[in-house]
PDB file of N, CA and C in Angstrom:
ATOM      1  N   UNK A   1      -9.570   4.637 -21.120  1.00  0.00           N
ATOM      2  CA  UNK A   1      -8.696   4.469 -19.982  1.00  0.00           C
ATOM      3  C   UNK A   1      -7.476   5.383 -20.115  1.00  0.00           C
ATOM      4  N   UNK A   2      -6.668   5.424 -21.181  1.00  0.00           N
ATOM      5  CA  UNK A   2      -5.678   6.223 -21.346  1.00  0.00           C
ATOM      6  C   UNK A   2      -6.559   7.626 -21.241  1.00  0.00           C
ATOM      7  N   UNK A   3      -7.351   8.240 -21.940  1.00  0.00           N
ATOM      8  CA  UNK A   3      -7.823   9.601 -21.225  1.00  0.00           C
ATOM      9  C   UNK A   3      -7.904  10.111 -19.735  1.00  0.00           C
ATOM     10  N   UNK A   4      -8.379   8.875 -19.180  1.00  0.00           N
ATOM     11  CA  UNK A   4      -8.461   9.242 -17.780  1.00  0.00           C
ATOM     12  C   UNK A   4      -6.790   9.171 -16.958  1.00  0.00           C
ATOM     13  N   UNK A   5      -6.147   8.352 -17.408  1.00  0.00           N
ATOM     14  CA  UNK A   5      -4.400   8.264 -17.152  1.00  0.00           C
ATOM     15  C   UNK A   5      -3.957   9.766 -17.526  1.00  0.00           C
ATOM     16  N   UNK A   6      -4.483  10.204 -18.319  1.00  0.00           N
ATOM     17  CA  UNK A   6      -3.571  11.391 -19.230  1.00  0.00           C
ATOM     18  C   UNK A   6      -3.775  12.838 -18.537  1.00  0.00           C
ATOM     19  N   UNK A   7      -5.316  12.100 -18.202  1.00  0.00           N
ATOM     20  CA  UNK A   7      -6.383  13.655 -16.947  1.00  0.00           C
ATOM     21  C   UNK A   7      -5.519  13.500 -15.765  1.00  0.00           C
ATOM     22  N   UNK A   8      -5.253  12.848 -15.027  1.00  0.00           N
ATOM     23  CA  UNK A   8      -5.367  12.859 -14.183  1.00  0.00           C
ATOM     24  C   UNK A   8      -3.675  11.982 -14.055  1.00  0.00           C
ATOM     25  N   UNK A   9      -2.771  12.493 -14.585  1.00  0.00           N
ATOM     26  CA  UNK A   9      -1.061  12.206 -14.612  1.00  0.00           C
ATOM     27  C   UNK A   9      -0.714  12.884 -13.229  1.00  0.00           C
ATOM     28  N   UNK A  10      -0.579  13.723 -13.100  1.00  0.00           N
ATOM     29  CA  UNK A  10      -0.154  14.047 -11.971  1.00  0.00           C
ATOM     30  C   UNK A  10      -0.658  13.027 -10.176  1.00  0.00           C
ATOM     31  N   UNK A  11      -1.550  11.977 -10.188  1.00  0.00           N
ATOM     32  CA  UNK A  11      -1.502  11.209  -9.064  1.00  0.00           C
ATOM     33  C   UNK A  11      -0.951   9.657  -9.678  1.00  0.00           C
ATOM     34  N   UNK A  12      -0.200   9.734 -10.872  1.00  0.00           N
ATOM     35  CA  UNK A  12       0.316   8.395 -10.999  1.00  0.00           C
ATOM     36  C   UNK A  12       1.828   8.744 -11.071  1.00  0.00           C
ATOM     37  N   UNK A  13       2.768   7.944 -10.194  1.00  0.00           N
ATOM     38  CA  UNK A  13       3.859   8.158 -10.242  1.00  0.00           C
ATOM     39  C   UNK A  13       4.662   7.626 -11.591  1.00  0.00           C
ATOM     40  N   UNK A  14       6.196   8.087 -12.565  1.00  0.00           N
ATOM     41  CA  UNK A  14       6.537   7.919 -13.393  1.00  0.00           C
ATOM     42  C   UNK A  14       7.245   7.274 -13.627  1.00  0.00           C
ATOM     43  N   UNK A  15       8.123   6.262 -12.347  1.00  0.00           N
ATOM     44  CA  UNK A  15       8.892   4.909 -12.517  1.00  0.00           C
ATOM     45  C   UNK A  15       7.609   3.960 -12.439  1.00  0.00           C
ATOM     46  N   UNK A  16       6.176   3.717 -12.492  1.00  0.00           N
ATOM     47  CA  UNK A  16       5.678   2.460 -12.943  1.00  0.00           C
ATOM     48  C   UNK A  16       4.642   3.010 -14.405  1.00  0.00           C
ATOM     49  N   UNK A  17       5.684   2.529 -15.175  1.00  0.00           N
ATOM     50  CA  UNK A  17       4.962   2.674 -16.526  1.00  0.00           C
ATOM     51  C   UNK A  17       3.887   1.256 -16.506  1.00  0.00           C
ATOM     52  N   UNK A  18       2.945   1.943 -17.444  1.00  0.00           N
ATOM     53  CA  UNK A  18       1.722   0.485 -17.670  1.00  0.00           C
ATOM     54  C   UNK A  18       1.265   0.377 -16.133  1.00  0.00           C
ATOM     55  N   UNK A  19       0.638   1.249 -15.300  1.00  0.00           N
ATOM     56  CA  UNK A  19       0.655   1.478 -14.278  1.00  0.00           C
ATOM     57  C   UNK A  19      -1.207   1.198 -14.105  1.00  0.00           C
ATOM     58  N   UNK A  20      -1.881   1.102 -15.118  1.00  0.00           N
ATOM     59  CA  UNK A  20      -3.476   0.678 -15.114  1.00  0.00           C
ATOM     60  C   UNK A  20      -3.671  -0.367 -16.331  1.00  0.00           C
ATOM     61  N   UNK A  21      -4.023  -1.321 -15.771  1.00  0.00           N
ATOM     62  CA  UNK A  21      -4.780  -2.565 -17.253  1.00  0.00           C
ATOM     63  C   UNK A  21      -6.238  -2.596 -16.836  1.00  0.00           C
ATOM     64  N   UNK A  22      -6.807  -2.488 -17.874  1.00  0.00           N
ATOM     65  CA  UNK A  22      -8.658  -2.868 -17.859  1.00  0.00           C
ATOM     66  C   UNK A  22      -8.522  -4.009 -19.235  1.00  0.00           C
ATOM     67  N   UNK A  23      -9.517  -4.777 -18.841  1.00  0.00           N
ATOM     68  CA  UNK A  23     -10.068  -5.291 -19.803  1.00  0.00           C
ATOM     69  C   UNK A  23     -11.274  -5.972 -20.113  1.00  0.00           C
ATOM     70  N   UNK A  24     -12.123  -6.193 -20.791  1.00  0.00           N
ATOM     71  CA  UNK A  24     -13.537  -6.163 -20.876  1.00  0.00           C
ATOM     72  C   UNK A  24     -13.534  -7.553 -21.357  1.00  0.00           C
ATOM     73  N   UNK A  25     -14.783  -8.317 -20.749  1.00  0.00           N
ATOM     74  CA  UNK A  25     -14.618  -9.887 -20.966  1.00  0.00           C
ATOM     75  C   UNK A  25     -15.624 -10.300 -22.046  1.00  0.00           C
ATOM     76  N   UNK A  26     -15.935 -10.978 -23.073  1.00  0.00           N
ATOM     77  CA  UNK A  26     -16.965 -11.309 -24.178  1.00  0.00           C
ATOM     78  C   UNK A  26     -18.456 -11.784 -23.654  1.00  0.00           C
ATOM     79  N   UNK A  27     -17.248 -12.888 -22.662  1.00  0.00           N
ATOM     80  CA  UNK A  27     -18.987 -13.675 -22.443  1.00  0.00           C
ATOM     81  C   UNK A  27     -18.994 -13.187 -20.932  1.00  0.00           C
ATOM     82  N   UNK A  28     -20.273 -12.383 -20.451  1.00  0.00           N
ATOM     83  CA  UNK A  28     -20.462 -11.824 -19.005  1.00  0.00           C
ATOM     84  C   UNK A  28     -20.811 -12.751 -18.510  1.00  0.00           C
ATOM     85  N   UNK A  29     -21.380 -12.455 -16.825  1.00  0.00           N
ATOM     86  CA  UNK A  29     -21.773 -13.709 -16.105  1.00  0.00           C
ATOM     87  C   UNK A  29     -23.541 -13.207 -16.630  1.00  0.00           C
ATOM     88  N   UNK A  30     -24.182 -14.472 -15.875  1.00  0.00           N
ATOM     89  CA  UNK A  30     -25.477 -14.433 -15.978  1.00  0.00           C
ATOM     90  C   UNK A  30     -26.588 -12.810 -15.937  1.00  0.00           C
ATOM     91  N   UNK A  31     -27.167 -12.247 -16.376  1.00  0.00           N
ATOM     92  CA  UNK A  31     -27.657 -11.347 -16.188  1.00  0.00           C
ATOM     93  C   UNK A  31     -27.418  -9.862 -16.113  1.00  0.00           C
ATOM     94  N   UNK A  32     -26.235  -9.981 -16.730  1.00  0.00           N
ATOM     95  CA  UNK A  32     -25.525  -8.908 -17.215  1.00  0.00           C
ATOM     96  C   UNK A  32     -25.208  -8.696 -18.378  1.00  0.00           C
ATOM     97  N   UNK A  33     -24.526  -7.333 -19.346  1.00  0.00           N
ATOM     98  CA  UNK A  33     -24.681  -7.207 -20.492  1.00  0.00           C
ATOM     99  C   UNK A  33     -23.002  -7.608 -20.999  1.00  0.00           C
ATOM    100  N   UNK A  34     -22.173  -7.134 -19.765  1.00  0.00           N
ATOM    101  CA  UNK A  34     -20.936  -6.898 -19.832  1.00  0.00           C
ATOM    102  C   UNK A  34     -19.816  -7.212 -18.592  1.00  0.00           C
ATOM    103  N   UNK A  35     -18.747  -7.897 -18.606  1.00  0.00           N
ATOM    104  CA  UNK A  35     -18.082  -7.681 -17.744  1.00  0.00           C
ATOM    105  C   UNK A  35     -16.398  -7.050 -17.670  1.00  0.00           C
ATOM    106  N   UNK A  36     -16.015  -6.490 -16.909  1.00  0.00           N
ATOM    107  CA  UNK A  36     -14.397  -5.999 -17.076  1.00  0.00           C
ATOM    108  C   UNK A  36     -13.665  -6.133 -15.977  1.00  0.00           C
ATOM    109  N   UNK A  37     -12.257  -6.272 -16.225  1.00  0.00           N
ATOM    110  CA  UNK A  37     -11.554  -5.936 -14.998  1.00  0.00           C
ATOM    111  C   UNK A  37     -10.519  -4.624 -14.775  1.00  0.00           C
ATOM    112  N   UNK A  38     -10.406  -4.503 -13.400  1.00  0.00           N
ATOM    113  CA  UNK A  38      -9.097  -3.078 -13.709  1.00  0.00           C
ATOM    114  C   UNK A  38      -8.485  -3.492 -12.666  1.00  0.00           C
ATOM    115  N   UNK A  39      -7.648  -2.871 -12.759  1.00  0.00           N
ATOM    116  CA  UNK A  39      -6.038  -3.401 -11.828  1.00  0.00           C
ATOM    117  C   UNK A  39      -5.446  -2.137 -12.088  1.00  0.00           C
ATOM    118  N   UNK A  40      -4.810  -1.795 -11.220  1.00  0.00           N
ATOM    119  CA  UNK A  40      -4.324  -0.925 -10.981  1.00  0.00           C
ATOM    120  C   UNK A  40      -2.933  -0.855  -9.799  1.00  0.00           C
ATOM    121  N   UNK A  41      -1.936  -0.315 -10.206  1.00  0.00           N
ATOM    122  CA  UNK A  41      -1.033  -0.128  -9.583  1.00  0.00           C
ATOM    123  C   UNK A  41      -0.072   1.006  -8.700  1.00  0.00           C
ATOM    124  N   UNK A  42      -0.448   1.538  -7.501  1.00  0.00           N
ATOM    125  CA  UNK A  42      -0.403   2.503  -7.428  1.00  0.00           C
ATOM    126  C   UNK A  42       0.258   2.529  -5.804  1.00  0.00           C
ATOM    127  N   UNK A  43       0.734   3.520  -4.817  1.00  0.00           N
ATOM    128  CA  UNK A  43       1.556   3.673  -3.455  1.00  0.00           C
ATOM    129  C   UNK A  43       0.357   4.661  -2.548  1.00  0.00           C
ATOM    130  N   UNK A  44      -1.038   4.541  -3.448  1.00  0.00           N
ATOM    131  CA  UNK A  44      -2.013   5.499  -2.519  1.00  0.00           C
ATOM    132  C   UNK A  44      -2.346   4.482  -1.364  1.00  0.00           C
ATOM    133  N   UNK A  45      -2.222   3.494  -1.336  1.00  0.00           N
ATOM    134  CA  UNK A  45      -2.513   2.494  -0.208  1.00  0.00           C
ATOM    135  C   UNK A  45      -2.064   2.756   1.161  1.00  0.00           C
ATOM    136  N   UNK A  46      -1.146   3.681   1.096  1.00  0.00           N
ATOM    137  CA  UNK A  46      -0.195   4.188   1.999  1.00  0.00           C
ATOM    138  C   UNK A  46      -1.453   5.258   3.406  1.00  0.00           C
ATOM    139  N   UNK A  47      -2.130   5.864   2.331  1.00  0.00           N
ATOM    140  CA  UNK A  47      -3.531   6.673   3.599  1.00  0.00           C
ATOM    141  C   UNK A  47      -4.452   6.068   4.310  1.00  0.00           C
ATOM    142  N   UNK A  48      -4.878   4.635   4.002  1.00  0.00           N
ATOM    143  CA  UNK A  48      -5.350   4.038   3.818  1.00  0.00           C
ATOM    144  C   UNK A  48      -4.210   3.212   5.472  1.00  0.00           C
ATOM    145  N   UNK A  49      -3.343   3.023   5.170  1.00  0.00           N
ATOM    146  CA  UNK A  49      -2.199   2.578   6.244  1.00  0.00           C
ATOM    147  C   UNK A  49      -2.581   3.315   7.355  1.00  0.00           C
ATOM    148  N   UNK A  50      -1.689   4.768   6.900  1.00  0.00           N
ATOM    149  CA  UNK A  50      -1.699   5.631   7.571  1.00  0.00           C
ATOM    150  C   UNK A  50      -3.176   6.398   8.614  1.00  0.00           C
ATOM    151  N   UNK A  51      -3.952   5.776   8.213  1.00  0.00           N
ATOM    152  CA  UNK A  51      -5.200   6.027   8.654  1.00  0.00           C
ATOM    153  C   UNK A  51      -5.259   5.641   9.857  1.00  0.00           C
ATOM    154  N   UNK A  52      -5.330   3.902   9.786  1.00  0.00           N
ATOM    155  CA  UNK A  52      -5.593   2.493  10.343  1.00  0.00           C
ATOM    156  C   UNK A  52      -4.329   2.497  11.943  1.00  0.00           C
ATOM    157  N   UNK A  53      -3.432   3.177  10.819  1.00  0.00           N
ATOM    158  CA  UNK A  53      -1.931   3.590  12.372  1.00  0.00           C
ATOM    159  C   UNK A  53      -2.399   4.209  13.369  1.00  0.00           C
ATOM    160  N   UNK A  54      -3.140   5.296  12.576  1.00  0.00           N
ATOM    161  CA  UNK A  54      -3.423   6.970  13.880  1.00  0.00           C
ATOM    162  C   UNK A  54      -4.406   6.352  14.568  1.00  0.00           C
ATOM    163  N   UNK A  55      -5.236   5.518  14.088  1.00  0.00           N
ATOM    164  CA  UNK A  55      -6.517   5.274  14.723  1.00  0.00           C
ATOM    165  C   UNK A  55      -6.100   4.150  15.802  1.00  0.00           C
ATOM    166  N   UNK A  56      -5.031   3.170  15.190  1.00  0.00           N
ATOM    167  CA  UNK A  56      -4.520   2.333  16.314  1.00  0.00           C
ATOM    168  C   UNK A  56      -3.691   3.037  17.605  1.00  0.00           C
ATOM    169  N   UNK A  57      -2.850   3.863  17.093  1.00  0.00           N
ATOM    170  CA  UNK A  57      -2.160   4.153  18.174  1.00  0.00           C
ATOM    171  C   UNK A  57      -3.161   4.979  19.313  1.00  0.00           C
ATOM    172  N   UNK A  58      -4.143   6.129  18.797  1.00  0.00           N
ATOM    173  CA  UNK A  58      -4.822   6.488  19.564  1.00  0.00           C
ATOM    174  C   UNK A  58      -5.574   5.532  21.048  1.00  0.00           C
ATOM    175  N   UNK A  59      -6.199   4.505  20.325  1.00  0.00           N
ATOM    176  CA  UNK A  59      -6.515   3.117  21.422  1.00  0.00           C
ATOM    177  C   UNK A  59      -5.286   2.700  22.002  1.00  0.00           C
ATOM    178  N   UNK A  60      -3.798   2.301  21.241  1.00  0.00           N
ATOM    179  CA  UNK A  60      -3.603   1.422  22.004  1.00  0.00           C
ATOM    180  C   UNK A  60      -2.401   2.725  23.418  1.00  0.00           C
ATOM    181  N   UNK A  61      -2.800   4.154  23.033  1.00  0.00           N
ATOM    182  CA  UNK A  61      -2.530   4.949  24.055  1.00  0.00           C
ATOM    183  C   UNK A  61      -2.977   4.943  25.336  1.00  0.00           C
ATOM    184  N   UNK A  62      -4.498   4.656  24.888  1.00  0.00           N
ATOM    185  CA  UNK A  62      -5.238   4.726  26.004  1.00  0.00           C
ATOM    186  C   UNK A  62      -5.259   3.266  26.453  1.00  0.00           C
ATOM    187  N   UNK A  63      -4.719   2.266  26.211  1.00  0.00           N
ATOM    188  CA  UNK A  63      -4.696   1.200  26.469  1.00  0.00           C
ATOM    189  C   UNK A  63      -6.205   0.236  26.068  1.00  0.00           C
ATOM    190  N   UNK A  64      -7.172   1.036  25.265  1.00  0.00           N
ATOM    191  CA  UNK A  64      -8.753  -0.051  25.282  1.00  0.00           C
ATOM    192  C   UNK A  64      -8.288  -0.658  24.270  1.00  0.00           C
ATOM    193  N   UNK A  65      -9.435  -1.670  25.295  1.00  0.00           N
ATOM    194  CA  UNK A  65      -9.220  -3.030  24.964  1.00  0.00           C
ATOM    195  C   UNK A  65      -8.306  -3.841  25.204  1.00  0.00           C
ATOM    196  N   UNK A  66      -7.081  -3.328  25.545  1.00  0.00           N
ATOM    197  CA  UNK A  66      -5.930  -4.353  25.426  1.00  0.00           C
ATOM    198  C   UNK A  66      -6.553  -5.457  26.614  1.00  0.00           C
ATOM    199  N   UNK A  67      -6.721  -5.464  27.402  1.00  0.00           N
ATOM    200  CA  UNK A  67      -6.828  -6.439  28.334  1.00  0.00           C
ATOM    201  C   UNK A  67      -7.283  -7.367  27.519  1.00  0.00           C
ATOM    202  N   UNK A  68      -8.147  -6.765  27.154  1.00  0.00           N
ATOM    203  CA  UNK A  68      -9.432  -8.307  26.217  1.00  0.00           C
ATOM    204  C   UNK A  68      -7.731  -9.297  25.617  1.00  0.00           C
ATOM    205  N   UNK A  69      -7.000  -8.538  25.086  1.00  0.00           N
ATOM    206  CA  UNK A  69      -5.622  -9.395  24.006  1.00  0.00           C
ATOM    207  C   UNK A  69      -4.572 -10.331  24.957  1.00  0.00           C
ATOM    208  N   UNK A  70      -4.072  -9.297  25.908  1.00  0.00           N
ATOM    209  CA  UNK A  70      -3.602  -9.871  27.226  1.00  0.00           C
ATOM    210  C   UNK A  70      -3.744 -10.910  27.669  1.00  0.00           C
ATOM    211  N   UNK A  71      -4.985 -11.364  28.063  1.00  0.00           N
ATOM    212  CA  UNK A  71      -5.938 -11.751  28.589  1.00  0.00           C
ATOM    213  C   UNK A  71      -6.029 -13.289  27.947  1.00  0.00           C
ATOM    214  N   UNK A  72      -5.960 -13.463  26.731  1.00  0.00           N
ATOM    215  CA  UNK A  72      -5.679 -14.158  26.168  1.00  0.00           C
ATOM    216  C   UNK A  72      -4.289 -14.809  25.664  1.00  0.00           C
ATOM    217  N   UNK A  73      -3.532 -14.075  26.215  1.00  0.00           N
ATOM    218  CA  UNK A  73      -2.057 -14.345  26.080  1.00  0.00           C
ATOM    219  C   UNK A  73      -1.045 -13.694  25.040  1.00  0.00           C
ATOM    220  N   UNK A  74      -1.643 -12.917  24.808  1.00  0.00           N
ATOM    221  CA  UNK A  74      -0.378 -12.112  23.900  1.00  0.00           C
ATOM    222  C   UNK A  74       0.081 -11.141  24.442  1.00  0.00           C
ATOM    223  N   UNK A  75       1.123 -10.273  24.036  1.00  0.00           N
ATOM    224  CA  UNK A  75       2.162  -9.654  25.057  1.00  0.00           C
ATOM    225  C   UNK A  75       1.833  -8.207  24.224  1.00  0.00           C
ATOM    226  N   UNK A  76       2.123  -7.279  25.212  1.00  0.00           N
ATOM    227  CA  UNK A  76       2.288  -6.093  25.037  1.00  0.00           C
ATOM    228  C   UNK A  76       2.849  -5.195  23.892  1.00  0.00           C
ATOM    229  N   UNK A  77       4.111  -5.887  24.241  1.00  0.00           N
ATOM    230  CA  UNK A  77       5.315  -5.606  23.028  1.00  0.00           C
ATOM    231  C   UNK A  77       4.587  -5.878  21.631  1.00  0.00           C
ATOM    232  N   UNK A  78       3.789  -6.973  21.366  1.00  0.00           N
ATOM    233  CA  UNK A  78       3.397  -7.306  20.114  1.00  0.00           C
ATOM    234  C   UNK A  78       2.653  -6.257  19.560  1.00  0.00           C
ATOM    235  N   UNK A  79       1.986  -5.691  20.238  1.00  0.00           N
ATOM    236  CA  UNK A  79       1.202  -4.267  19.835  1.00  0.00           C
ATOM    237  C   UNK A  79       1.866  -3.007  19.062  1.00  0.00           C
ATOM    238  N   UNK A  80       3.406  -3.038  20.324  1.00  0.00           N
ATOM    239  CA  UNK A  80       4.248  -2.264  19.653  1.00  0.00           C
ATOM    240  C   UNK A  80       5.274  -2.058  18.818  1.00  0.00           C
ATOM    241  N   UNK A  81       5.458  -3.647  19.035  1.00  0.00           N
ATOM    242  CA  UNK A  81       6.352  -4.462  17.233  1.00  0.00           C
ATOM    243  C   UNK A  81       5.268  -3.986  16.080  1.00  0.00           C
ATOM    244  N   UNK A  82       3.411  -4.185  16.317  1.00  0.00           N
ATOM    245  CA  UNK A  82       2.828  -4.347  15.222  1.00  0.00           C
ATOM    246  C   UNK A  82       2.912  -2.905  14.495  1.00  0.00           C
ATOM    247  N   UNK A  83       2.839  -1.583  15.589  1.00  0.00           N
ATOM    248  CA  UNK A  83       2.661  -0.115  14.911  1.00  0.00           C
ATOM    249  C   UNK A  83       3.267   0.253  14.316  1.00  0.00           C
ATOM    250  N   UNK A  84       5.253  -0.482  15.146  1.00  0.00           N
ATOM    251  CA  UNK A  84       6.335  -0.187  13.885  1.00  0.00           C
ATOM    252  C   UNK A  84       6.664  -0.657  12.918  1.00  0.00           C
ATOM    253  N   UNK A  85       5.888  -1.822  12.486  1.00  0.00           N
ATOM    254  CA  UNK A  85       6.160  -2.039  11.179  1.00  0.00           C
ATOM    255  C   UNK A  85       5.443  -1.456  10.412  1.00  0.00           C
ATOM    256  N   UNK A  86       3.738  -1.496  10.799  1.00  0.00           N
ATOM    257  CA  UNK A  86       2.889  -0.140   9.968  1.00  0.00           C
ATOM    258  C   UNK A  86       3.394   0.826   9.822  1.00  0.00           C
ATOM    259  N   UNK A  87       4.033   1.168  10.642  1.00  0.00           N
ATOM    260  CA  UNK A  87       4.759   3.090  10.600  1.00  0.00           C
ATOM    261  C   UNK A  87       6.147   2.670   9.030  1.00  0.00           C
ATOM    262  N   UNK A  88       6.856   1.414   9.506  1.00  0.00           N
ATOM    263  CA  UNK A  88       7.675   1.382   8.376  1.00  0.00           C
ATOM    264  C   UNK A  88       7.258   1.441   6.895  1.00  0.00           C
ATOM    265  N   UNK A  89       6.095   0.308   7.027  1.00  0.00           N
ATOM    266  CA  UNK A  89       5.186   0.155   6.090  1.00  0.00           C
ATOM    267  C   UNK A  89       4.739   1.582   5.261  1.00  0.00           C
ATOM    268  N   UNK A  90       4.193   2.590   5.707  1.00  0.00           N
ATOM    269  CA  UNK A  90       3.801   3.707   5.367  1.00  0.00           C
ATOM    270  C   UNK A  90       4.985   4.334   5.031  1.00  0.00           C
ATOM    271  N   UNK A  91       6.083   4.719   5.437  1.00  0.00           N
ATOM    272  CA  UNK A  91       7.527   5.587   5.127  1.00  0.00           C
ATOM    273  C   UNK A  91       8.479   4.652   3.698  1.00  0.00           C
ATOM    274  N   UNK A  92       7.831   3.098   4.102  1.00  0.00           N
ATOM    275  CA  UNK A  92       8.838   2.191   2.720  1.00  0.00           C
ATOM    276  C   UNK A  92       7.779   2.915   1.522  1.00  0.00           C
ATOM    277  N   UNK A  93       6.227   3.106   1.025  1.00  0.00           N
ATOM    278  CA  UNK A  93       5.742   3.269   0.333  1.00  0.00           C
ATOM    279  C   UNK A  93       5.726   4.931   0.245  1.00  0.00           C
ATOM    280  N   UNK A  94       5.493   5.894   1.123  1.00  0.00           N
ATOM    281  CA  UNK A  94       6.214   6.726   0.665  1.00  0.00           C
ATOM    282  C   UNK A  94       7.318   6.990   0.162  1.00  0.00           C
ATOM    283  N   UNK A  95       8.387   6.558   0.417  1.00  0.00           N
ATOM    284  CA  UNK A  95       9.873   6.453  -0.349  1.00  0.00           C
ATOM    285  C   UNK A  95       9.565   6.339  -1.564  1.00  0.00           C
ATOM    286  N   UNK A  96       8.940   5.254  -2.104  1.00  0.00           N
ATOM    287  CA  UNK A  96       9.058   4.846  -3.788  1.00  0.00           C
ATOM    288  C   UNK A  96       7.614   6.032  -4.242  1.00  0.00           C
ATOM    289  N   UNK A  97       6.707   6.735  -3.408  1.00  0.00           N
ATOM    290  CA  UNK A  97       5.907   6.678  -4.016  1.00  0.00           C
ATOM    291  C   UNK A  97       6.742   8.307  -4.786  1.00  0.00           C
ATOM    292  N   UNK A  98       7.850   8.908  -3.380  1.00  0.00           N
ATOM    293  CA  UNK A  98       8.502  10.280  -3.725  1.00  0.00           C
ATOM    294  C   UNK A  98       9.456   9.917  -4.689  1.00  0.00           C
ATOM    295  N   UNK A  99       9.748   8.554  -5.526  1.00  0.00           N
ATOM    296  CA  UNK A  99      11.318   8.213  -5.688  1.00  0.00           C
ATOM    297  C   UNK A  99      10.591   8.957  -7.339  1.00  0.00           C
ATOM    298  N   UNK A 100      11.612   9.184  -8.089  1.00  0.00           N
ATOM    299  CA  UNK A 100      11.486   9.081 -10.043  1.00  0.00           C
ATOM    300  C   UNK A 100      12.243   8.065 -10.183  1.00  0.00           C
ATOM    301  N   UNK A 101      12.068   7.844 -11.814  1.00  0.00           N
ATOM    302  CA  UNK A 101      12.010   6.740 -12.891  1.00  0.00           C
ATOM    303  C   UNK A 101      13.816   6.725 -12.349  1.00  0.00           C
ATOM    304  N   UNK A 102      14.352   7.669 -12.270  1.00  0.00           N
ATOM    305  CA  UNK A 102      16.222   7.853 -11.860  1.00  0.00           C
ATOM    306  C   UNK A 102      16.666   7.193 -10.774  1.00  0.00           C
ATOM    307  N   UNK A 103      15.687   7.725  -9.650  1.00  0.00           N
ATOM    308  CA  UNK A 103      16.115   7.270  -8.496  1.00  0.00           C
ATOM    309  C   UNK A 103      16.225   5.521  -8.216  1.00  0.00           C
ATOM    310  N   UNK A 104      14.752   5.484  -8.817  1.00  0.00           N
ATOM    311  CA  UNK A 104      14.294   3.503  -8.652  1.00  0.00           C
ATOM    312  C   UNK A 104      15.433   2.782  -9.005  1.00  0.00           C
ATOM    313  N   UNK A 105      16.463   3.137  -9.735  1.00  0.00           N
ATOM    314  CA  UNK A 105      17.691   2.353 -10.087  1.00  0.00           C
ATOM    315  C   UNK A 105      18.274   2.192  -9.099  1.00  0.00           C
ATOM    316  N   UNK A 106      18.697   3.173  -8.371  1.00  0.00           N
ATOM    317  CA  UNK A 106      19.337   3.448  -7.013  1.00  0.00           C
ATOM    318  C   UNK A 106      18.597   2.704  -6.147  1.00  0.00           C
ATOM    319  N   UNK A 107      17.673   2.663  -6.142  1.00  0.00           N
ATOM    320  CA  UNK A 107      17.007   1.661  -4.680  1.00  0.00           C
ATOM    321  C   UNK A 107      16.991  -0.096  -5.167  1.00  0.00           C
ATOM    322  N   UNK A 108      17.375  -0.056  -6.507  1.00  0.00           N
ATOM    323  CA  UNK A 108      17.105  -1.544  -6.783  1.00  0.00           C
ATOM    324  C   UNK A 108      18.922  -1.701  -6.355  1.00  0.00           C
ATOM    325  N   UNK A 109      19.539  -0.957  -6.617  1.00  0.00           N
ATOM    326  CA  UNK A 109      21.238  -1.195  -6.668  1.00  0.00           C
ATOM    327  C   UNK A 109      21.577  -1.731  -4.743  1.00  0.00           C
ATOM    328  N   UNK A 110      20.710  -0.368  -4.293  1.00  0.00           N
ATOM    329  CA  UNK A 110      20.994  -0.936  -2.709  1.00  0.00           C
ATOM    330  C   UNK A 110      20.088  -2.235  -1.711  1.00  0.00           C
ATOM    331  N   UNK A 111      19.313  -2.265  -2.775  1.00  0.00           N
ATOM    332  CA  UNK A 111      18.408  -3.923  -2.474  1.00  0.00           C
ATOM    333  C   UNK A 111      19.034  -4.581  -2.990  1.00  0.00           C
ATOM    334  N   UNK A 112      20.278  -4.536  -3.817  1.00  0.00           N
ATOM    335  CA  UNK A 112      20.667  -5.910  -4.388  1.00  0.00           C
ATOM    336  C   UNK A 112      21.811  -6.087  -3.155  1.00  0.00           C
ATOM    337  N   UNK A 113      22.948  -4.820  -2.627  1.00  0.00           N
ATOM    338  CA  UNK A 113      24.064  -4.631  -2.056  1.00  0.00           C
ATOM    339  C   UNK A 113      23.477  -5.479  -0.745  1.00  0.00           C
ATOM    340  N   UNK A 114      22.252  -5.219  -0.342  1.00  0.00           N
ATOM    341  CA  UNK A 114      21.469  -5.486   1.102  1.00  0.00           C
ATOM    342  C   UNK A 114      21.575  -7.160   0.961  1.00  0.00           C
ATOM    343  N   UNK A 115      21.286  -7.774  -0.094  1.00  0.00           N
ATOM    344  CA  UNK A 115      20.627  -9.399  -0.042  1.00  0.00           C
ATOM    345  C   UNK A 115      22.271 -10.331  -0.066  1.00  0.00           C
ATOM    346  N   UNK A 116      23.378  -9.395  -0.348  1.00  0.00           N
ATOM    347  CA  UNK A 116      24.610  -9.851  -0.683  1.00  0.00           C
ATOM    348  C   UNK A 116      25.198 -10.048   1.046  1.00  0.00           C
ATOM    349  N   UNK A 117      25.002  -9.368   1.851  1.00  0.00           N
ATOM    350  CA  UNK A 117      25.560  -8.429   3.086  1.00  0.00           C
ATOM    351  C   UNK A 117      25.025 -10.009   4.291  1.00  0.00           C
TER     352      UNK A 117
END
């Protein structure tokens, strides 16, 4: 696991140290030789967002489907409350994913100033 961390450093960012755990279990389930887990911690989730946005906004440009939602009673606006928080969503995880190990201090200092306010 650390080989593959070490190959491939440059797509793990350097303020989350211990940033991959695996671990391999003794007793597997039925019919298997072996089992493991991995976890992983990482801001690539963000394309994955960003995907799901372009593809929404494209529909909800053209308006399909909305009636079907309407129709049922939900409002317009909710569509466009929902894109901007995805859109935030994608720009909050870019932020940390551009931030270094220096900066992350700075964003924890103005999340603390924010919860005081």
């Amino acid at each position: 696991m650390i080989n593959v961390q070490n190959k491939n450093s440059s797509y793990f960012v350097e303020w989350i140290p211990n940033n991959v755990k695996s671990s391999v279990c003794d007793i597997p389930p039925r019919g298997l030789s072996m089992a493991s887990t991995f976890i992983g911690n990482s801001a690539s989730i963000q394309e994955m967002f960003r995907r799901v946005s372009e593809q929404f906004t494209a529909m909800f440009g053209r308006k399909a489907l909305l009636h079907w939602y309407t129709g049922e009673g939900m409002d317009e606006m909710e569509f466009t409350e929902a894109e901007s928080n995805m859109n935030d969503l994608v720009s909050e995880y870019q932020q940390y994913q551009d931030a270094t190990a220096d900066e992350e201090g700075e964003y924890e200092e103005e999340e603390e100033g924010m919860e005081h306010m």
